[in-house]
C-alpha atoms as a PDB file:
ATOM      1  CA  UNK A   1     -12.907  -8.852 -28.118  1.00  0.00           C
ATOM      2  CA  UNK A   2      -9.706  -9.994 -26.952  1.00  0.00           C
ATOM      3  CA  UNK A   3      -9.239 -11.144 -22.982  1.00  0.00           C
ATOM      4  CA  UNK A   4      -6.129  -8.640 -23.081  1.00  0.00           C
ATOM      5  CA  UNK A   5      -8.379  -5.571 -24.514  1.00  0.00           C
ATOM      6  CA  UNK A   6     -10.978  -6.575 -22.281  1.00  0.00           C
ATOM      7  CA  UNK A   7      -8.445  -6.414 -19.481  1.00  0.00           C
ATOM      8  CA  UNK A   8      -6.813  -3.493 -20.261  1.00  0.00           C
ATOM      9  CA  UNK A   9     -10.110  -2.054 -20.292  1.00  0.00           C
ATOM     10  CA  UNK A  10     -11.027  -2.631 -16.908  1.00  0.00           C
ATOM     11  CA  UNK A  11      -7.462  -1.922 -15.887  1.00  0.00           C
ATOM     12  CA  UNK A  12      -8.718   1.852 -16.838  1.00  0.00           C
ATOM     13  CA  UNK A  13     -11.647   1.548 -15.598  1.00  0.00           C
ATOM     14  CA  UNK A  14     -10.538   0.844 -12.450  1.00  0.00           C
ATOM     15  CA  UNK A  15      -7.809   3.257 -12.213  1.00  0.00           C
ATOM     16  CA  UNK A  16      -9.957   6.011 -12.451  1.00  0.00           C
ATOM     17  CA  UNK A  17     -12.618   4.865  -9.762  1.00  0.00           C
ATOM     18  CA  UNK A  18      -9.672   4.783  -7.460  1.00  0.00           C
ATOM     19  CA  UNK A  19      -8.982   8.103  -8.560  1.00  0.00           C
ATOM     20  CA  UNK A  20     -12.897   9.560  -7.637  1.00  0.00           C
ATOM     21  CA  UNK A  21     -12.817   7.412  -4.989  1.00  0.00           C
ATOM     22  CA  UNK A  22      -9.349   9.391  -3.818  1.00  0.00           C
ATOM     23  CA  UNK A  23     -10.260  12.604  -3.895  1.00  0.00           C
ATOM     24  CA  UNK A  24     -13.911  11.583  -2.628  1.00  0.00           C
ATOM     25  CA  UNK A  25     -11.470  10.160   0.664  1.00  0.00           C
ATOM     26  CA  UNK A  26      -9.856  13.730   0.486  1.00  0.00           C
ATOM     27  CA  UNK A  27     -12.794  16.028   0.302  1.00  0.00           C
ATOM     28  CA  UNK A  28     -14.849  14.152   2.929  1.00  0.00           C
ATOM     29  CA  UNK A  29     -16.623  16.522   5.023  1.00  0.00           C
ATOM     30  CA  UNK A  30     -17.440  13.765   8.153  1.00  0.00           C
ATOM     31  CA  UNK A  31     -15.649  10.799   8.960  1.00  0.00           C
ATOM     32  CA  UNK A  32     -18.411   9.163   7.786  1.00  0.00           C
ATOM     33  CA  UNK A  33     -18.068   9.724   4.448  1.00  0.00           C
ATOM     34  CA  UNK A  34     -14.542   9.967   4.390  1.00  0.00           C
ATOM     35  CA  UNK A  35     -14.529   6.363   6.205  1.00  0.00           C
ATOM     36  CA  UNK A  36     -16.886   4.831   3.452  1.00  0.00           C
ATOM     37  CA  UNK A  37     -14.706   6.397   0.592  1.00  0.00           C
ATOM     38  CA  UNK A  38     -11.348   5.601   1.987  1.00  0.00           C
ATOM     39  CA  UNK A  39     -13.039   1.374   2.294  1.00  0.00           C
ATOM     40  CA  UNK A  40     -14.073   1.894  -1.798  1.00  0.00           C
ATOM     41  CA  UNK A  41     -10.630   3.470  -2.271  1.00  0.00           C
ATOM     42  CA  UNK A  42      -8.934   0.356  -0.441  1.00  0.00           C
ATOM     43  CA  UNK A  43     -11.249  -2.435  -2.273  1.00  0.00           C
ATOM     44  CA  UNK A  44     -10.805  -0.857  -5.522  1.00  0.00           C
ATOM     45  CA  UNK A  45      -7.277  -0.963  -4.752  1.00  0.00           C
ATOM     46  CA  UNK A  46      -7.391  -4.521  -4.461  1.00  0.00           C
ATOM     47  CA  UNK A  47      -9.213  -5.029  -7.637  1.00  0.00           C
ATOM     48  CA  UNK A  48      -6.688  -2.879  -9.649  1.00  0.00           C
ATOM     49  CA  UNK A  49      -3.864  -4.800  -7.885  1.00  0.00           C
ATOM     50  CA  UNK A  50      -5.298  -8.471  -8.667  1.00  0.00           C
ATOM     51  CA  UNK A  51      -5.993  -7.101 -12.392  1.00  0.00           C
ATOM     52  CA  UNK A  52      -2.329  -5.934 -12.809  1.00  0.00           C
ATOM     53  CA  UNK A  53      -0.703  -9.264 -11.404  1.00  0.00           C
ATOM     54  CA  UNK A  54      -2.926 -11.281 -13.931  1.00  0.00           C
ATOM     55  CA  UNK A  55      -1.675  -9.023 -17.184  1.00  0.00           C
ATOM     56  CA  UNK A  56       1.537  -9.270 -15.853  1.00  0.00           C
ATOM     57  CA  UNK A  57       1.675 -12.999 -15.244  1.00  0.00           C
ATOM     58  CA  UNK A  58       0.304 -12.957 -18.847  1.00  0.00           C
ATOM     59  CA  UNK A  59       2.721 -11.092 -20.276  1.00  0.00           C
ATOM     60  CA  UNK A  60       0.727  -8.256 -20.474  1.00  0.00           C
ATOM     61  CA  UNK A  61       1.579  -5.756 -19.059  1.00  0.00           C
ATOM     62  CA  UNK A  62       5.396  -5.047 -18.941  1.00  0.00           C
ATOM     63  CA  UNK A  63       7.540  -3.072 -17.238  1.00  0.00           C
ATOM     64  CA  UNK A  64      10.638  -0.887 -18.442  1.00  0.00           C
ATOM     65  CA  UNK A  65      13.257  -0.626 -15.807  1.00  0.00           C
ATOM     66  CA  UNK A  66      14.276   3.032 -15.469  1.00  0.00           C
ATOM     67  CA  UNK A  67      17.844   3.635 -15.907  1.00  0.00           C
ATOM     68  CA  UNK A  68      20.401   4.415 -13.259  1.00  0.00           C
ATOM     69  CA  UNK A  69      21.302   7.640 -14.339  1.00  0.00           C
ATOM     70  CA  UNK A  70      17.608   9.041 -14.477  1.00  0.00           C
ATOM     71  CA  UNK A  71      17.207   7.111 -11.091  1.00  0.00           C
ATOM     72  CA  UNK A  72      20.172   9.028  -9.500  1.00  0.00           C
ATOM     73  CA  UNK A  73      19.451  12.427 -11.240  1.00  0.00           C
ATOM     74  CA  UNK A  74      15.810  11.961  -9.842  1.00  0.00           C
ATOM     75  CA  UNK A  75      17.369  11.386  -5.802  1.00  0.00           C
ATOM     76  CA  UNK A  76      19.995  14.480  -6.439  1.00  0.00           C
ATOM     77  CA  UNK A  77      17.055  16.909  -7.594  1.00  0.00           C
ATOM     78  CA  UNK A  78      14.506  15.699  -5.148  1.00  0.00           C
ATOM     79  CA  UNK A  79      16.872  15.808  -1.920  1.00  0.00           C
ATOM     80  CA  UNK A  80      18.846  18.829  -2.987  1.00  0.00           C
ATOM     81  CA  UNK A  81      15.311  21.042  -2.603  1.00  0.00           C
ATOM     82  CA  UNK A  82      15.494  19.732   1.286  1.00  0.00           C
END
């Protein structure tokens, strides 16, 4: 297996941890718990972050810049329900 496929992998992977670990943070019934989620959340975080700037640096993982028209049309709709 390819380093890319293998990354792209654990990209995933990783993404959806910091989704449990989320809504683990959100449904916390003592700070306890919601204190040890909410330090997986932010160290998974990390890990997802470091993994994205390495594909990226690669090549990887690219970005599409959104165009200014859907950017504006997004502001008007969101700010107009204020």
């Amino acid at each position: 297996m390819q380093d890319k496929d293998l990354m792209e992998k654990e990209l995933l992977i990783i993404k959806g941890v910091c989704d449990l670990y989320l809504h683990g943070t959100i449904e916390s019934s003592t700070a306890e718990v919601h204190c040890a989620f909410k330090e997986a959340l932010n160290e998974s975080l990390d890990i997802q972050n470091k993994l994205y700037n390495l594909m990226a640096e690669r090549g990887w993982y690219k970005m599409e810049n959104a165009e200014q028209t859907k950017i504006d049309s997004a502001k008007q709709k969101y700010t107009s329900n204020n």
